[in-house]
Protein backbone atom coordinates (compact mmCIF):
# COMPACT_ATOMS: atom_id res chain seq x y z
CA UNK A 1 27.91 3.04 -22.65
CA UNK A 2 27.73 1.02 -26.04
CA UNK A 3 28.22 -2.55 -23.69
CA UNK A 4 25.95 -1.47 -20.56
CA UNK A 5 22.67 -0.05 -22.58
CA UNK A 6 22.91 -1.99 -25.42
CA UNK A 7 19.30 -2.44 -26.98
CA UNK A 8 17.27 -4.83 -25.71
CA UNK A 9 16.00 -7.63 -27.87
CA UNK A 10 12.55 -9.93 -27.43
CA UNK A 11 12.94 -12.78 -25.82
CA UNK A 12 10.62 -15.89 -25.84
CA UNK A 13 8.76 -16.21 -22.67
CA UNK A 14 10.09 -18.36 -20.15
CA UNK A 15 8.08 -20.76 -17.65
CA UNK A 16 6.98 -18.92 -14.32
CA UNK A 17 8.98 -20.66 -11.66
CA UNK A 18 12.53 -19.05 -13.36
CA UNK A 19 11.06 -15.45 -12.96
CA UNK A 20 13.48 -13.58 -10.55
CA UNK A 21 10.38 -12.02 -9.32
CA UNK A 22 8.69 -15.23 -8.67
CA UNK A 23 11.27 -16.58 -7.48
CA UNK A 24 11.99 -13.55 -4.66
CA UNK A 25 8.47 -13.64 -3.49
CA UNK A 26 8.44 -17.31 -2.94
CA UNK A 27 11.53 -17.22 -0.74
CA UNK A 28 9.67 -14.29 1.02
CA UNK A 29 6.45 -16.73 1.62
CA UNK A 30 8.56 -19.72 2.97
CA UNK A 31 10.61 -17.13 4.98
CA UNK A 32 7.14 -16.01 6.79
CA UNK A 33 6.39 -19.17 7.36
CA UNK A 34 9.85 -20.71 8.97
CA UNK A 35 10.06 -17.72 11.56
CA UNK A 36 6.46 -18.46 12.52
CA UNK A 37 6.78 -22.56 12.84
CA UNK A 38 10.81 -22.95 13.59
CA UNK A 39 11.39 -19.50 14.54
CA UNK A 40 14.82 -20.92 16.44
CA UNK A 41 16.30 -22.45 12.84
CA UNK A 42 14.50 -19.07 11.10
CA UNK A 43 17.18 -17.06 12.75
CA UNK A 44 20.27 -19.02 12.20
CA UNK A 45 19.35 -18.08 8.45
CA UNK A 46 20.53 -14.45 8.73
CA UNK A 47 23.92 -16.06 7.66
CA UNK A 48 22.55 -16.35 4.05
CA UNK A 49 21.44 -12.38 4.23
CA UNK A 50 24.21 -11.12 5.64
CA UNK A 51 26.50 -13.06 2.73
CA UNK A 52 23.77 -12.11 -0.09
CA UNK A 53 24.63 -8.45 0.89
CA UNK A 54 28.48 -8.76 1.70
CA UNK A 55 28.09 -9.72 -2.13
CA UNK A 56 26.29 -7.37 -3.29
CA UNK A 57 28.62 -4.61 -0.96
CA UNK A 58 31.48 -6.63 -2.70
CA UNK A 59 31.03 -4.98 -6.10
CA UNK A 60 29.03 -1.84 -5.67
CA UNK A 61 32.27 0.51 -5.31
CA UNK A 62 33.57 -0.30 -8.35
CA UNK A 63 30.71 -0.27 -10.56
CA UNK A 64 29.21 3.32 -9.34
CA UNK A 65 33.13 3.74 -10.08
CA UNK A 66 33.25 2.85 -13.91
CA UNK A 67 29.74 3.68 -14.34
CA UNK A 68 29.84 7.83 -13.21
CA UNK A 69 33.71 8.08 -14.94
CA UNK A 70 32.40 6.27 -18.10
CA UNK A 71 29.04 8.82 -17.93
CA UNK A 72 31.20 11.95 -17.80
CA UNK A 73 33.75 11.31 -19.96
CA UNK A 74 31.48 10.19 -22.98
CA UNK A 75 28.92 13.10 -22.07
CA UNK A 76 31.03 15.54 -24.22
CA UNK A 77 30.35 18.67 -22.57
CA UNK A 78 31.69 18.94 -18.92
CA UNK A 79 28.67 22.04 -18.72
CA UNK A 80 26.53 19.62 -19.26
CA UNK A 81 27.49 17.76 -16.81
CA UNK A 82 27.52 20.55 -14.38
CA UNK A 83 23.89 21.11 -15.47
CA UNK A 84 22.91 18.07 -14.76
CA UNK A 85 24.44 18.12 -11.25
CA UNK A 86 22.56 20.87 -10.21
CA UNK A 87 19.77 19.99 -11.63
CA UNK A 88 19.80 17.13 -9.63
CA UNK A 89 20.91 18.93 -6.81
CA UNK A 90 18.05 21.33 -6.66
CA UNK A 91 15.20 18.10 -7.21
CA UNK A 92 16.76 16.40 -4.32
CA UNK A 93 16.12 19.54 -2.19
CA UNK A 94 12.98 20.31 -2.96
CA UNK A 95 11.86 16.46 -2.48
CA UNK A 96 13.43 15.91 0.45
CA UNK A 97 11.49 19.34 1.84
CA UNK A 98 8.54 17.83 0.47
CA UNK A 99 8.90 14.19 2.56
CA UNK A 100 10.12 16.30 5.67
CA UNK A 101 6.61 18.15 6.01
CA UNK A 102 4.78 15.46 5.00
CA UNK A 103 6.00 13.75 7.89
CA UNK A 104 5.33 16.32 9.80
CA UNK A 105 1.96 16.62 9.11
CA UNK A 106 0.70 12.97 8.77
CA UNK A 107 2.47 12.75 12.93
CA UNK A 108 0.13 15.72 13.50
CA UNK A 109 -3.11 14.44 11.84
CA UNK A 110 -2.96 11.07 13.38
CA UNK A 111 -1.20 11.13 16.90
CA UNK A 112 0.25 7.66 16.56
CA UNK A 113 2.29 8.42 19.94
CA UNK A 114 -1.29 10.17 21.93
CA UNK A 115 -1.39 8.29 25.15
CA UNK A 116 1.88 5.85 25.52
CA UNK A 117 2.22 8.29 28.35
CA UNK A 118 6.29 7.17 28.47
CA UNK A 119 7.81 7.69 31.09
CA UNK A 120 11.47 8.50 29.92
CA UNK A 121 12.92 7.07 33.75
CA UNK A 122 11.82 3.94 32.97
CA UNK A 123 13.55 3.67 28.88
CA UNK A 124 16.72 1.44 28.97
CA UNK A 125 19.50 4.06 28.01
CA UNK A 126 22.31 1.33 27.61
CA UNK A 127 20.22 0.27 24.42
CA UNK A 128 21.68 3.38 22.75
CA UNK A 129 24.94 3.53 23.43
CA UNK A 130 26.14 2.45 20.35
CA UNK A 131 24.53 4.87 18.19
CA UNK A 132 24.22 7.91 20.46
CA UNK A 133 28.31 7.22 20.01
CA UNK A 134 28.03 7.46 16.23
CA UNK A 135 25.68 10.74 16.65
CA UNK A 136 27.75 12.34 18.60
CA UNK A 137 30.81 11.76 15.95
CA UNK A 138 28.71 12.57 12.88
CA UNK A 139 27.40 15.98 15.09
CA UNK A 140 30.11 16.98 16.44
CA UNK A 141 31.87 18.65 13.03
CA UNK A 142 28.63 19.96 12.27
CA UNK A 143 28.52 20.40 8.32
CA UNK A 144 32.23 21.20 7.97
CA UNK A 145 33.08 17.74 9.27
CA UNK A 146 30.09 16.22 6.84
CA UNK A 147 31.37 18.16 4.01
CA UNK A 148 35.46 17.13 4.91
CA UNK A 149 34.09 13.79 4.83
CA UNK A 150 33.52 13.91 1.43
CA UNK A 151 36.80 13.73 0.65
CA UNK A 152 38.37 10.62 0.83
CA UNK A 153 41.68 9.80 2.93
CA UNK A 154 42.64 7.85 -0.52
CA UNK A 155 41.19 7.02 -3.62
CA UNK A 156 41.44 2.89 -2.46
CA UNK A 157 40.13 3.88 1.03
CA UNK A 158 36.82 4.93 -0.35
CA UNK A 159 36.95 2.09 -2.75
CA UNK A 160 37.57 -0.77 0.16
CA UNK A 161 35.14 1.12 2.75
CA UNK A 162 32.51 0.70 0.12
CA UNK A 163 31.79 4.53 0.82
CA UNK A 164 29.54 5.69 -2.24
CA UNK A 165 30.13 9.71 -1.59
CA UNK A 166 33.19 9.26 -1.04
CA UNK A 167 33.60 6.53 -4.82
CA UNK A 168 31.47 9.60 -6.06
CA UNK A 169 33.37 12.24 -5.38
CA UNK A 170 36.87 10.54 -6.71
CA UNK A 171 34.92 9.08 -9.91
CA UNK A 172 33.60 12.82 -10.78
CA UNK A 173 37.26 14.23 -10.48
CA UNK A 174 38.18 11.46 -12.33
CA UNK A 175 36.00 11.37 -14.77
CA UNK A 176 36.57 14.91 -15.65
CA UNK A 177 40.00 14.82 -15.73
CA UNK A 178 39.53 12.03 -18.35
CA UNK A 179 37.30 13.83 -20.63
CA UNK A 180 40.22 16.61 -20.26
CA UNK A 181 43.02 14.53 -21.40
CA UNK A 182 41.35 13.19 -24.17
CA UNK A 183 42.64 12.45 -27.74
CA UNK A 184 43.95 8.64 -28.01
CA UNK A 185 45.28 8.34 -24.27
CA UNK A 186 41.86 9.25 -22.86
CA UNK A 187 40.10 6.81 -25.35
CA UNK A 188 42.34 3.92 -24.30
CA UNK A 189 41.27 4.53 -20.48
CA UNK A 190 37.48 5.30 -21.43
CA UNK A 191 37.33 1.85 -23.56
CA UNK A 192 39.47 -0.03 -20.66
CA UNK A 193 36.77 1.46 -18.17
CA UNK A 194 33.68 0.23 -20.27
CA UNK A 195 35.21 -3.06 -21.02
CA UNK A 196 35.48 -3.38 -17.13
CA UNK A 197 31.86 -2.51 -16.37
CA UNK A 198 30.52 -4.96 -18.77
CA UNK A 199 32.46 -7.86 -16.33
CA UNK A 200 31.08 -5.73 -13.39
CA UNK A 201 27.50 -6.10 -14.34
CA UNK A 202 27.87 -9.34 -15.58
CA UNK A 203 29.43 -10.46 -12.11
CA UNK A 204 26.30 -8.92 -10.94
CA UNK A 205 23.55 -10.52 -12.77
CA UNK A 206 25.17 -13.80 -11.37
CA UNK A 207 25.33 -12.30 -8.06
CA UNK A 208 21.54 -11.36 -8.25
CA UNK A 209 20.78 -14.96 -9.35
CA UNK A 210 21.06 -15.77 -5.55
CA UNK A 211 18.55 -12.67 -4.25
CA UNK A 212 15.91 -15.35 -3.40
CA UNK A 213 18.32 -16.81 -0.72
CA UNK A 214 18.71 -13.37 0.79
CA UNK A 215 15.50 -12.51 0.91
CA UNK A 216 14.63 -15.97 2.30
CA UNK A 217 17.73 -15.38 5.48
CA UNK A 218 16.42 -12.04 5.75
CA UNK A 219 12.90 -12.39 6.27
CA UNK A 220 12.95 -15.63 8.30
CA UNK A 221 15.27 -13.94 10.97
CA UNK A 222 12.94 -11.08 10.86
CA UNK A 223 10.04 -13.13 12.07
CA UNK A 224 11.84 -15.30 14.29
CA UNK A 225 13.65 -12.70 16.00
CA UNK A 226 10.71 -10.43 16.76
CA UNK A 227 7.87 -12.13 15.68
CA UNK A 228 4.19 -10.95 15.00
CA UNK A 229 3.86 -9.98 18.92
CA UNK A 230 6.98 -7.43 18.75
CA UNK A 231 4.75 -4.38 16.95
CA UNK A 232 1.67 -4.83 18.85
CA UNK A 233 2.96 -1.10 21.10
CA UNK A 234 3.97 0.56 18.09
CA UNK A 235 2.21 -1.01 14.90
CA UNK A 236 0.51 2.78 15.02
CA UNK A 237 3.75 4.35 13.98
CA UNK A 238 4.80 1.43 11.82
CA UNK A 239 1.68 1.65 9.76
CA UNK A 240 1.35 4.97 9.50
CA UNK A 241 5.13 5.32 8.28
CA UNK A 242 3.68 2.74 5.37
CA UNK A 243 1.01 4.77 4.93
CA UNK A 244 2.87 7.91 4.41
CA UNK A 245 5.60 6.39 2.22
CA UNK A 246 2.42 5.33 -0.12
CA UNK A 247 1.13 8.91 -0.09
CA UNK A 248 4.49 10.32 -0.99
CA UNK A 249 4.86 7.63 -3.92
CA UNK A 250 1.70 7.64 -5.31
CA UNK A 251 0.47 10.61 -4.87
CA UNK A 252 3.91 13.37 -4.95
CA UNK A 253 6.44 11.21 -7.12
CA UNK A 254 3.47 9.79 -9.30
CA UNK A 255 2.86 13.59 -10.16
CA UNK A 256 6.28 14.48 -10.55
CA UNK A 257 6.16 11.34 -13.07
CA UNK A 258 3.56 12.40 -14.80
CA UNK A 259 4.63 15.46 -15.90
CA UNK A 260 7.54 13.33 -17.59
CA UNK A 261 5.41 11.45 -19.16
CA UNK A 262 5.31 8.24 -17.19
CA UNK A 263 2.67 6.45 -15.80
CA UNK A 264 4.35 5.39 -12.02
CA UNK A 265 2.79 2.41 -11.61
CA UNK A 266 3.58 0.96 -14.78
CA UNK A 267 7.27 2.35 -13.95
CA UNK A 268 6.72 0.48 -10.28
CA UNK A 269 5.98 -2.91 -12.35
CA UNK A 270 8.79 -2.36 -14.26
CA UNK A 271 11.35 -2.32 -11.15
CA UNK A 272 9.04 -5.18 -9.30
CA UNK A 273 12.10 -7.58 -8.75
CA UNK A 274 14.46 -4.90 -7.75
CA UNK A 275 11.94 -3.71 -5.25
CA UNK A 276 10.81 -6.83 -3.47
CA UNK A 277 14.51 -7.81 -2.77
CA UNK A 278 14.78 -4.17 -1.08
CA UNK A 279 11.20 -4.96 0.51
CA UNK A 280 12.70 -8.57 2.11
CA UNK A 281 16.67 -7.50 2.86
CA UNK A 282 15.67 -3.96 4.00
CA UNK A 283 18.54 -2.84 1.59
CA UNK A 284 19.29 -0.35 -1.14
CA UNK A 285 21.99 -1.01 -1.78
CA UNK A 286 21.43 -4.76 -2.75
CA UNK A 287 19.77 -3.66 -6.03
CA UNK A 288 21.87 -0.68 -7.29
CA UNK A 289 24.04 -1.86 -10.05
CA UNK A 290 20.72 -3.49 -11.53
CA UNK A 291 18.40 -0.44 -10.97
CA UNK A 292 21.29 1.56 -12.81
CA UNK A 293 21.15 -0.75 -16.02
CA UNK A 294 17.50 -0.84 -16.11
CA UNK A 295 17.08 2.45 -16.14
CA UNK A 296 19.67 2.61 -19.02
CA UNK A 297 17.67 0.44 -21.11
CA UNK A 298 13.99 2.30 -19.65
CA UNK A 299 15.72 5.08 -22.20
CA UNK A 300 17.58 7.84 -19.77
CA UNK A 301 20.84 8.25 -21.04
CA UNK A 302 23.99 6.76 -19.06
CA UNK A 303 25.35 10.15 -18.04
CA UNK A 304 22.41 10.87 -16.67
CA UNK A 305 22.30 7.63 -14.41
CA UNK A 306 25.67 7.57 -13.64
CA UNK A 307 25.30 10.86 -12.06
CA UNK A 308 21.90 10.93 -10.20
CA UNK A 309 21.35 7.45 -9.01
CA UNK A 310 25.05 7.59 -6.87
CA UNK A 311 24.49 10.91 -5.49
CA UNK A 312 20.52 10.29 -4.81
CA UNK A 313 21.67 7.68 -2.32
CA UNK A 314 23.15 9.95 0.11
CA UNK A 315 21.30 13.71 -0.92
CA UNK A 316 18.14 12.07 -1.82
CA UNK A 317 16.45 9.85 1.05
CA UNK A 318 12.91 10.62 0.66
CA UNK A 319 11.10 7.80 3.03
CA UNK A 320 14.25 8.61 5.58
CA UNK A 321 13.23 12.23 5.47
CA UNK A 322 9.29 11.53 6.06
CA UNK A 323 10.65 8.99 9.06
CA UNK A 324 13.01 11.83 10.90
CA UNK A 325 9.89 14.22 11.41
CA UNK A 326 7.39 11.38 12.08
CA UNK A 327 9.64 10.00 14.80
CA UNK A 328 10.73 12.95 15.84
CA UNK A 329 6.98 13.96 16.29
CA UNK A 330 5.88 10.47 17.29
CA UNK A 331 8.65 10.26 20.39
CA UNK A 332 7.58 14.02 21.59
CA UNK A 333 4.10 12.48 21.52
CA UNK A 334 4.98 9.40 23.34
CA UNK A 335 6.98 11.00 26.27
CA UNK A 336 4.01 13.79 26.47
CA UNK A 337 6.45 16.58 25.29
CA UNK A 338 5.20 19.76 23.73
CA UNK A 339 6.24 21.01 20.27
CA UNK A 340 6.18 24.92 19.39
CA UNK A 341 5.77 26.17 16.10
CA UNK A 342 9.97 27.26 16.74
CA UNK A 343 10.64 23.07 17.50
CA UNK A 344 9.49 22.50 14.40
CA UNK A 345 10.77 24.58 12.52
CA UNK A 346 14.23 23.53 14.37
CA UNK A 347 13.20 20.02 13.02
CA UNK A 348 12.75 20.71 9.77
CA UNK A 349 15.94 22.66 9.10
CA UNK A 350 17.99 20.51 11.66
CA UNK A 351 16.36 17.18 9.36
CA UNK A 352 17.67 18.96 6.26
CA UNK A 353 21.08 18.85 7.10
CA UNK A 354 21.24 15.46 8.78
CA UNK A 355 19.39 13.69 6.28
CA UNK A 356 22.24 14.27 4.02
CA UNK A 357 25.13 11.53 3.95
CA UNK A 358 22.94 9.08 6.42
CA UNK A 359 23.69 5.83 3.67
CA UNK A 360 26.32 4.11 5.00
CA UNK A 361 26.38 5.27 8.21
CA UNK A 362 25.59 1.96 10.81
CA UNK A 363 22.38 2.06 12.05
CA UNK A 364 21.75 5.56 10.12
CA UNK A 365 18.15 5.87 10.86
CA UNK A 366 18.72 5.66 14.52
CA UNK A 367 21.94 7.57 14.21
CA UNK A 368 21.03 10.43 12.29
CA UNK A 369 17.65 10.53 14.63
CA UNK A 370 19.71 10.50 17.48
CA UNK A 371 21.49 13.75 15.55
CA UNK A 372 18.63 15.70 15.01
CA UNK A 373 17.28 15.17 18.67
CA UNK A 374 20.44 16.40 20.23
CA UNK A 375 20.22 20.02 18.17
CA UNK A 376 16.32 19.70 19.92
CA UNK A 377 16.82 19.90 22.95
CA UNK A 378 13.21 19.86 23.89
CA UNK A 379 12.58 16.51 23.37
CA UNK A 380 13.89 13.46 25.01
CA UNK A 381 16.78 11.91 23.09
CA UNK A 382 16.41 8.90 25.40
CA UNK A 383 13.02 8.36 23.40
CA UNK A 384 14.96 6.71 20.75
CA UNK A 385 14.40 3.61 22.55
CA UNK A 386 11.21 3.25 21.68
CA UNK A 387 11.46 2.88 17.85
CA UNK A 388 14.56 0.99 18.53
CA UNK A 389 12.24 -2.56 18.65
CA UNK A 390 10.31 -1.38 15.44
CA UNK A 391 13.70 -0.37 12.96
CA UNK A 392 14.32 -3.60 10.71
CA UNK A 393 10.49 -3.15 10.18
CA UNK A 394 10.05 0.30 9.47
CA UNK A 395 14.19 -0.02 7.45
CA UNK A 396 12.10 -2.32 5.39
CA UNK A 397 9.25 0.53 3.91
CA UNK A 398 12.44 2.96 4.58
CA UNK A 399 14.69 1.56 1.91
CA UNK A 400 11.90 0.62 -0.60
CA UNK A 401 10.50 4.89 -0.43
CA UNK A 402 14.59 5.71 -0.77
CA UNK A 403 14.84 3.57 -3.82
CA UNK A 404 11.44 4.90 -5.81
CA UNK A 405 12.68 8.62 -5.26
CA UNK A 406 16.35 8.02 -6.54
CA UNK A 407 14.52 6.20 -9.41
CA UNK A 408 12.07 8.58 -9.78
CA UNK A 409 14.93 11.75 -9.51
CA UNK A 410 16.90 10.20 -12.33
CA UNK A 411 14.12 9.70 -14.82
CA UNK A 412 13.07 13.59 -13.80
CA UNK A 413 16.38 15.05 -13.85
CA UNK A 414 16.65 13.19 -17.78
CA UNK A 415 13.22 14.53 -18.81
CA UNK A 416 14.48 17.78 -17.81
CA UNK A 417 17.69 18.00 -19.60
CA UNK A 418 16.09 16.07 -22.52
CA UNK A 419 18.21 12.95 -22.14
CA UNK A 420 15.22 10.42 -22.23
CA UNK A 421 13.78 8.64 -24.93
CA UNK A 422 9.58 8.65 -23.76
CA UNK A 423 9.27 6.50 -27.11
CA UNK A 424 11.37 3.92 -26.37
CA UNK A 425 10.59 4.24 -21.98
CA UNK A 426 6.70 3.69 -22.90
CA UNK A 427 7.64 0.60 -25.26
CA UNK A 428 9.54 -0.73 -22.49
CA UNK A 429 6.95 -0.05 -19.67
CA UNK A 430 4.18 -1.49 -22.01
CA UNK A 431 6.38 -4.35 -22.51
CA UNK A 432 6.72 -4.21 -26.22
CA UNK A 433 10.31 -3.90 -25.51
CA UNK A 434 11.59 -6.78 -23.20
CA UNK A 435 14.44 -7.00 -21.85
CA UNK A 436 16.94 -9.37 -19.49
CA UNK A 437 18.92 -7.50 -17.47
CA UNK A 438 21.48 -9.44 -16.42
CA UNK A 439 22.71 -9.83 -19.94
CA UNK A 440 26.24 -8.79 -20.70
C-alpha cells in the first residue's frame, strides 16, 4: 500500500519528554502513585480510559476493513493469498497447542492453588451471573453456532459492532471479489480504498497522541479500585501467569524468531510504545492500527499484515491459551479437586475450541473459562470466583502475550512465504532506519 508503507526517512532526534514512549510510562508512574495517595479521585479517572479506548474502538473496523481488502486485491494472485491463509492458519494452531500445555505444565510444576483448601459453599455465585450468561450463549451452539457467527447479519452490522471476525470475513470476500473485477473499475475502488486508509491512519496517529491519558485513567483506577492488598490470596497465580507468559515469549516465540532471522528482543524494543499502552489499558486492541503500520515499515509486506494480524486476534491468543489451562488447573487445585490424565486431555481439546473467537466477547477470559469448565464437569465452575478479583491484573500480562504472538505470527507467516525484507527489518531494528509512525 504505496501511502501506508511508504519508506521511512531519518529524522533528527527529538528531546526526550515528546517520546510517545516516555511519555506512556510517565502517565503509568503518576497513575501508581494517585491510586496509592488519592485512591478515591484515582478511580473517577477511568472516564479518560474508557474514552481513550471508545476512540481507539471508534476506528478499528474500518481500518482492518481497507487494510485486508487493499492487501488482497494488490497481492495479485488470489492462491497466494489462500497460501498465506493457511499458512497462518496452521502457525496459529500449533502455537496456541504450544501455550495450552505450557500452561498446563507450569500449574503442575508449581501448585499455585496447593492448600487454599476452598470451600466451593462458601464462593459468592451471584458474582458470575453475568458471564456464566454469556458462556452459556457462546456454548450452547457448540462450534456450529461459533462458526455461523462468523458471518455477519450485514456488512454495516459487523462494521458498527466493531466485530473484527466478523469486518474480516466481509473484507476477505470483498477483497477478492475486487481483485476479480479488476481492469479500470477495480482500480478506481482499490485507489479510493488506499486513499481512505491513509486518513484512517492518520486519524489514528492523532488518536494515539492521547495514549498517555489512557494509560494514566487506566492504571490509576486499577490501583485505587483494588489496591496493592487485593492480590495478596492469589499473587501465586498472578505471578506465575507472568512468569509463564515470559517463558512462552522469550524462550518459544524468541525461537520461532530466530529462525526468521530476528533477534526478539530487539523486535520487543522496536514495538516498546505499542506494548506499554497494552501493558497500562489491558487492551489489544488500543494499538492495532499502529502495530499493523509498523510492521509494514519493519519490511513484511502489506498482504501479509493485512491478513495475519486481523485473524491472529481471534485464532491466535497465545497468553489467553496458557491462562485457560493454568486456571483451569489452578481452580481444581484450589477447591482440592482431582485431575485425571482423561480431564486433561478434555482441557486441552475443550481449550482449543474455546480459545477461538474469545476477542470481543465481554469479559472473554472469564467467559470463555466459564465455557471450558462447563464441558469439565469435574471441576467446580463456581471456582471462577476466585480469579474473578485478580482479572484486570492478570488481562494486563494477558493482552501484552496476545499482542507479541500476533506480531510474532505475522513476521513468521512473511518469512515463510518470502514476503519480508530481513535487510531492510534488521536496519530498522538496529535503528539505522527510523521511522515516525504516525506519519501520513
Amino acid at each position: 500500500m504505496s501511502s501506508i508503507v511508504a519508506a521511512a526517512t531519518t529524522e533528527t532526534r527529538k528531546p526526550l519528554y515528546t517520546s510517545l514512549f516516555v511519555q506512556v510510562l510517565a502517565a503509568l508512574l503518576l497513575g501508581i502513585a494517585l491510586g496509592v495517595i488519592a485512591p478515591d479521585f484515582a478511580i473517577g479517572l477511568k472516564i479518560l480510559s474508557d474514552a481513550f479506548l471508545k476512540l481507539i474502538s471508534m476506528i478499528v473496523a474500518p481500518i482492518v476493513f481497507c487494510v485486508v481488502v487493499h492487501g488482497i486485491a494488490g497481492a495479485g494472485d488470489l492462491r497466494k493469498v489462500g497460501r498465506v491463509g493457511v499458512k497462518a492458519l496452521i502457525y496459529f494452531e500449533v502455537m496456541t497447542t504450544i501455550a495450552l500445555v505450557v500452561g498446563l505444565l507450569l500449574a503442575y510444576l508449581f501448585g499455585p492453588g496447593h492448600g487454599m483448601n476452598i470451600d466451593t459453599a462458601t464462593l459468592d455465585a451471584k458474582a458470575l451471573n453475568t458471564y456464566a450468561d454469556n458462556a452459556h450463549k457462546l456454548q450452547g451452539g457448540g462450534i456450529g453456532a461459533f462458526l455461523l457467527n462468523i458471518i455477519p447479519s450485514t456488512s454495516f452490522d459487523a462494521l458498527s459492532r466493531n466485530d473484527v471476525l466478523q469486518v474480516l470475513f466481509f473484507a476477505v470476500i470483498f477483497g477478492v471479489s475486487l481483485a476479480l473485477v479488476g481492469g479500470e473499475k477495480g482500480e478506481k475502488v482499490t485507489s479510493l480504498i488506499d486513499a481512505v486508509s491513509a486518513v484512517l491512519f492518520r486519524a489514528m496517529g492523532l488518536i494515539v497522541r492521547v495514549a498517555p491519558l489512557g494509560v494514566l485513567g487506566a492504571v490509576a483506577y486499577t490501583v485505587g479500585k483494588y489496591g496493592v492488598g487485593s492480590l495478596k490470596q492469589l499473587v501465586s497465580l498472578v505471578a506465575l501467569f507472568y512468569v509463564s507468559v515470559a517463558i512462552f515469549v522469550f524462550g518459544v516465540l524468541g525461537g520461532v524468531m530466530a529462525l526468521a532471522g530476528i533477534n526478539i528482543l530487539k523486535f520487543l524494543g522496536y514495538l516498546r510504545e505499542e506494548l506499554t499502552i497494552v501493558l497500562a489499558t489491558a487492551s489489544s486492541d488500543a494499538v492495532l492500527p499502529q502495530i499493523m503500520r509498523k510492521l509494514e515499515r519493519l519490511g513484511v509486506k502489506d498482504s501479509v499484515v493485512g491478513l495475519v494480524i486481523p485473524t491472529g486476534y481471534s485464532f491466535n491468543l497465545d497468553a489467553f491459551s496458557i491462562y485457560l489451562t493454568l486456571a483451569v488447573v489452578f481452580i481444581a487445585q484450589a477447591t482440592n479437586t482431582p485431575l485425571s490424565f482423561g480431564d486433561l486431555l478434555l482441557v486441552l481439546g475443550v481449550s482449543l475450541i474455546t480459545s477461538k473467537g474469545a476477542h470481543g466477547v465481554p469479559g472473554s477470559a472469564i467467559v470463555i473459562l466459564a465455557a471450558t469448565l462447563n464441558a469439565v464437569p469435574t471441576i467446580p465452575a463456581i471456582g471462577l470466583v476466585l480469579v474473578l478479583s485478580v482479572d484486570w491484573f492478570i488481562g494486563m500480562a494477558r493482552a501484552l502475550g496476545n499482542l507479541i504472538g500476533n506480531c510474532v505470527a505475522t513476521v513468521v507467516v512473511a518469512a515463510w512465504e518470502g514476503d519480508l525484507d530481513r535487510e531492510k527489518a534488521n536496519r530498522v531494528l538496529d535503528g539505522d532506519e527510523l521511522v515516525d509512525v504516525t506519519a501520513g
